[in-house]
Each structure stands twice: as C-alpha cells, then as structure tokens.
C-alpha atoms as a PDB file:
ATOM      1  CA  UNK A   1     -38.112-115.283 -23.878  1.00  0.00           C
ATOM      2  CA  UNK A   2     -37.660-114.718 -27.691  1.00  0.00           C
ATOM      3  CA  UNK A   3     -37.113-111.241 -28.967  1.00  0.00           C
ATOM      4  CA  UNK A   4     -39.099-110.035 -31.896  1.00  0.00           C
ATOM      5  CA  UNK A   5     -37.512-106.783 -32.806  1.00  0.00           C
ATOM      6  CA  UNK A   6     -35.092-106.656 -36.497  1.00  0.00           C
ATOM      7  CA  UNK A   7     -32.008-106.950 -34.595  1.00  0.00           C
ATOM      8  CA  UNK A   8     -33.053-110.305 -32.876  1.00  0.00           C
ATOM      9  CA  UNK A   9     -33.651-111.768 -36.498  1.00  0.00           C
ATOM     10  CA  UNK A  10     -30.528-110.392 -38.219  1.00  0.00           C
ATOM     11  CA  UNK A  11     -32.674-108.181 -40.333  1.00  0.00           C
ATOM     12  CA  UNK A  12     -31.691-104.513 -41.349  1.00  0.00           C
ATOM     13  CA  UNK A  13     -32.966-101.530 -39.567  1.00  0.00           C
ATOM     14  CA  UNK A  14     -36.194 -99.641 -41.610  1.00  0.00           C
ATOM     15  CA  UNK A  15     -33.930 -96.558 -42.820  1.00  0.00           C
ATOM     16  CA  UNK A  16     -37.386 -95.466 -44.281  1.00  0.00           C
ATOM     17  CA  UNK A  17     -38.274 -93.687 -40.468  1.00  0.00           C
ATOM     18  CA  UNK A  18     -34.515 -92.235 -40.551  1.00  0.00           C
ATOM     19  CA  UNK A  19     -34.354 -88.240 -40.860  1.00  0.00           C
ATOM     20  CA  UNK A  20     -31.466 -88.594 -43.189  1.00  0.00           C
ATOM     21  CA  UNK A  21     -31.700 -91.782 -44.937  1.00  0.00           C
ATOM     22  CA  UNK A  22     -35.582 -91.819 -45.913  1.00  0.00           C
ATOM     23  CA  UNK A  23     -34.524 -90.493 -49.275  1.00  0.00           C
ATOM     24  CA  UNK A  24     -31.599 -89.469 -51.708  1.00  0.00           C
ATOM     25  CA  UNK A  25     -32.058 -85.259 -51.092  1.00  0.00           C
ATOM     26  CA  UNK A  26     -31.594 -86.436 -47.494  1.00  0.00           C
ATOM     27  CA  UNK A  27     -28.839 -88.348 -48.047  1.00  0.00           C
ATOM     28  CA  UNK A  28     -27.276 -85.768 -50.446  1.00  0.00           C
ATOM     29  CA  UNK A  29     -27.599 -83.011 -47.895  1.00  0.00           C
ATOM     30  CA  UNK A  30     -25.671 -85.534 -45.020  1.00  0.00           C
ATOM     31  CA  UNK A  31     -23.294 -85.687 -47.529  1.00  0.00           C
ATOM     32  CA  UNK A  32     -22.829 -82.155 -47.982  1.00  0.00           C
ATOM     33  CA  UNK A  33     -22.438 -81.544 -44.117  1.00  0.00           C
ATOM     34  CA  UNK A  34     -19.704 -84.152 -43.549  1.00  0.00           C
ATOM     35  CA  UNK A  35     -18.491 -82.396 -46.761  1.00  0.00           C
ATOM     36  CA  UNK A  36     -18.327 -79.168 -44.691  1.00  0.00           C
ATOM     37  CA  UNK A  37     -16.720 -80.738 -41.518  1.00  0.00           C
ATOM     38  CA  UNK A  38     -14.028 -82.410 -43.548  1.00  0.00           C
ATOM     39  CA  UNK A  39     -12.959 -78.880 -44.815  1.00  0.00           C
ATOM     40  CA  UNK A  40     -13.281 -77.384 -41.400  1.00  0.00           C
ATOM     41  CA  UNK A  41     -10.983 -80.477 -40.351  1.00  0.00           C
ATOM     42  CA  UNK A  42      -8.791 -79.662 -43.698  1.00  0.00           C
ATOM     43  CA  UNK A  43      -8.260 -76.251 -43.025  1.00  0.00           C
ATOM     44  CA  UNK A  44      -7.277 -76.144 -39.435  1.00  0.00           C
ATOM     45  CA  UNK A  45      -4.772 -78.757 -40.710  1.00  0.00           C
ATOM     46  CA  UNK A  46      -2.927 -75.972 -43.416  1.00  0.00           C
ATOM     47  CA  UNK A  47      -2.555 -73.842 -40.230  1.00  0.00           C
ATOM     48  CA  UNK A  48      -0.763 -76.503 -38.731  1.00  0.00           C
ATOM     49  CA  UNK A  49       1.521 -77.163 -41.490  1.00  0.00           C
ATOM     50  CA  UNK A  50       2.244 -73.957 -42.835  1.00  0.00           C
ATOM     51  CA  UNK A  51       5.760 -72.143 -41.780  1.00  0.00           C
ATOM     52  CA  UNK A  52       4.244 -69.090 -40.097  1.00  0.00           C
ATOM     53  CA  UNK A  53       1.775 -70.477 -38.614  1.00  0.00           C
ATOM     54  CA  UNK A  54      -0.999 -69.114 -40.217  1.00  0.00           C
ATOM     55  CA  UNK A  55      -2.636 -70.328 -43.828  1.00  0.00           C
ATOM     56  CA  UNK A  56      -2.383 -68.232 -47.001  1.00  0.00           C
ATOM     57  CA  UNK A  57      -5.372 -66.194 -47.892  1.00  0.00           C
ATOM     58  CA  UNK A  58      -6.121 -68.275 -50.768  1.00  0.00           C
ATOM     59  CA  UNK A  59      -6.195 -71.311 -48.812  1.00  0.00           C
ATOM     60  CA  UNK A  60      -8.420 -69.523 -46.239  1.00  0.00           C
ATOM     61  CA  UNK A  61     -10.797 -68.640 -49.298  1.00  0.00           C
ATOM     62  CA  UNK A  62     -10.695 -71.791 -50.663  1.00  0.00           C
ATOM     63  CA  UNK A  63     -12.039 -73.462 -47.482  1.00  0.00           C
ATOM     64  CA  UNK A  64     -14.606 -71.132 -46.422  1.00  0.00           C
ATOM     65  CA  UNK A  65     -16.433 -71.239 -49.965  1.00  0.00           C
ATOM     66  CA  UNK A  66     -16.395 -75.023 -49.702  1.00  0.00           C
ATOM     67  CA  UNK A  67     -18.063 -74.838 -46.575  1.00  0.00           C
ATOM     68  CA  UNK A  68     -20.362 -72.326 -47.064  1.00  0.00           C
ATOM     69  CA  UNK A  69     -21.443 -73.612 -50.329  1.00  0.00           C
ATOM     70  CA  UNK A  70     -21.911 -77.277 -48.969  1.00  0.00           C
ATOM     71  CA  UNK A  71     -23.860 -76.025 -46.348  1.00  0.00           C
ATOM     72  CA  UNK A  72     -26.357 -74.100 -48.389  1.00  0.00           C
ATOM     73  CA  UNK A  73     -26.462 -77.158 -50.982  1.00  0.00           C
ATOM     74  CA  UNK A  74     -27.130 -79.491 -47.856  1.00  0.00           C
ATOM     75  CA  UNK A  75     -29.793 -76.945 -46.716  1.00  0.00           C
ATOM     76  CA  UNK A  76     -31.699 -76.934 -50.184  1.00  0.00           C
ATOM     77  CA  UNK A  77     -31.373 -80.921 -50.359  1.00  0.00           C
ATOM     78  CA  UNK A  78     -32.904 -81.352 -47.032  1.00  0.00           C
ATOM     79  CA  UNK A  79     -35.972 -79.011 -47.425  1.00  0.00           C
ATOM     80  CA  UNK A  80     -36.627 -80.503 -50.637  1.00  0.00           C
ATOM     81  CA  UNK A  81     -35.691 -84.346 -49.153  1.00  0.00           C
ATOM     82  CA  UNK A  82     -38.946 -82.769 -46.980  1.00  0.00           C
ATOM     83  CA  UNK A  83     -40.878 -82.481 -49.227  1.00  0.00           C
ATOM     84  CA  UNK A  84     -40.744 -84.924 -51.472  1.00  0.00           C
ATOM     85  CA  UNK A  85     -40.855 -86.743 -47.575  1.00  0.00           C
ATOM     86  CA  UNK A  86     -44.466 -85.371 -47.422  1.00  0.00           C
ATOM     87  CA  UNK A  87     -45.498 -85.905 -50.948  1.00  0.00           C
ATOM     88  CA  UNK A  88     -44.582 -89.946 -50.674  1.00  0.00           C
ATOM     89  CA  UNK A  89     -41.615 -89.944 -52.979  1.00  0.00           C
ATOM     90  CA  UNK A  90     -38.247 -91.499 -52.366  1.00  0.00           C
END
C-alpha cells in the first residue's frame, strides 16, 4: 500500500491553498498579529517587573499603540492579501 499524498514523497505542502501564506499581504498581516501578541506578552511582563506592581503610563501607552496599530495594519494587509487572492496575484 503506497501513499501518494506530498508528505509520503518528502515534498513540501502547497502553501498556495493556505489562508495566510497564499501571498505576501497575507503573510504581512500574520506578521502583524504575532506582532500584537508579542506586545500583549511584553507588556504583562513590565507589570511583573516593575516595583509597584503596576507599569508606568508611558509603558502602558507604548504597548497599546503597538497593538492597536499592528492590528489595524494586519487588518488592511489581509483584506487586500484578499483581493489580490481573487484577482490571481501573489
């Protein structure tokens, strides 16, 4: 009984039928969200080392505006990933 699938041969896996790696915009906007979870991850961490207990307002500031502004940028990239999806460009 022989297998025929890509793994059985050693060849790579069609990304081309993956949500987020068909295309760069796709890729960019995966980016973005592990982007945002690394500075969710960040910031709980300055709460943790601070000496009250609590981070400085500046460092809360500074990690909300990464997130939020990743998140929108990986929400533009993966509309337009989308569409140029649709339209046949990579």
């Amino acid at each position: 009984m022989s297998r025929r699938d890509g793994a059985a041969n050693g060849s790579k896996p069609d990304l081309s039928r993956s949500r987020f790696f068909c295309n760069n915009a796709r890729k960019g906007s995966l980016v973005c969200g592990i982007l945002a979870f690394v500075a969710l991850v960040i910031g709980g961490g300055f709460a943790e080392i601070s000496s009250n207990g609590s981070p400085t307002s500046l460092e809360t500031a500074v990690v909300r505006y990464i997130i939020l502004g990743s998140l929108v940028i990986g929400l533009i990239l993966y509309i337009v990933g989308g569409r140029m999806l649709r339209r046949g460009q990579s």
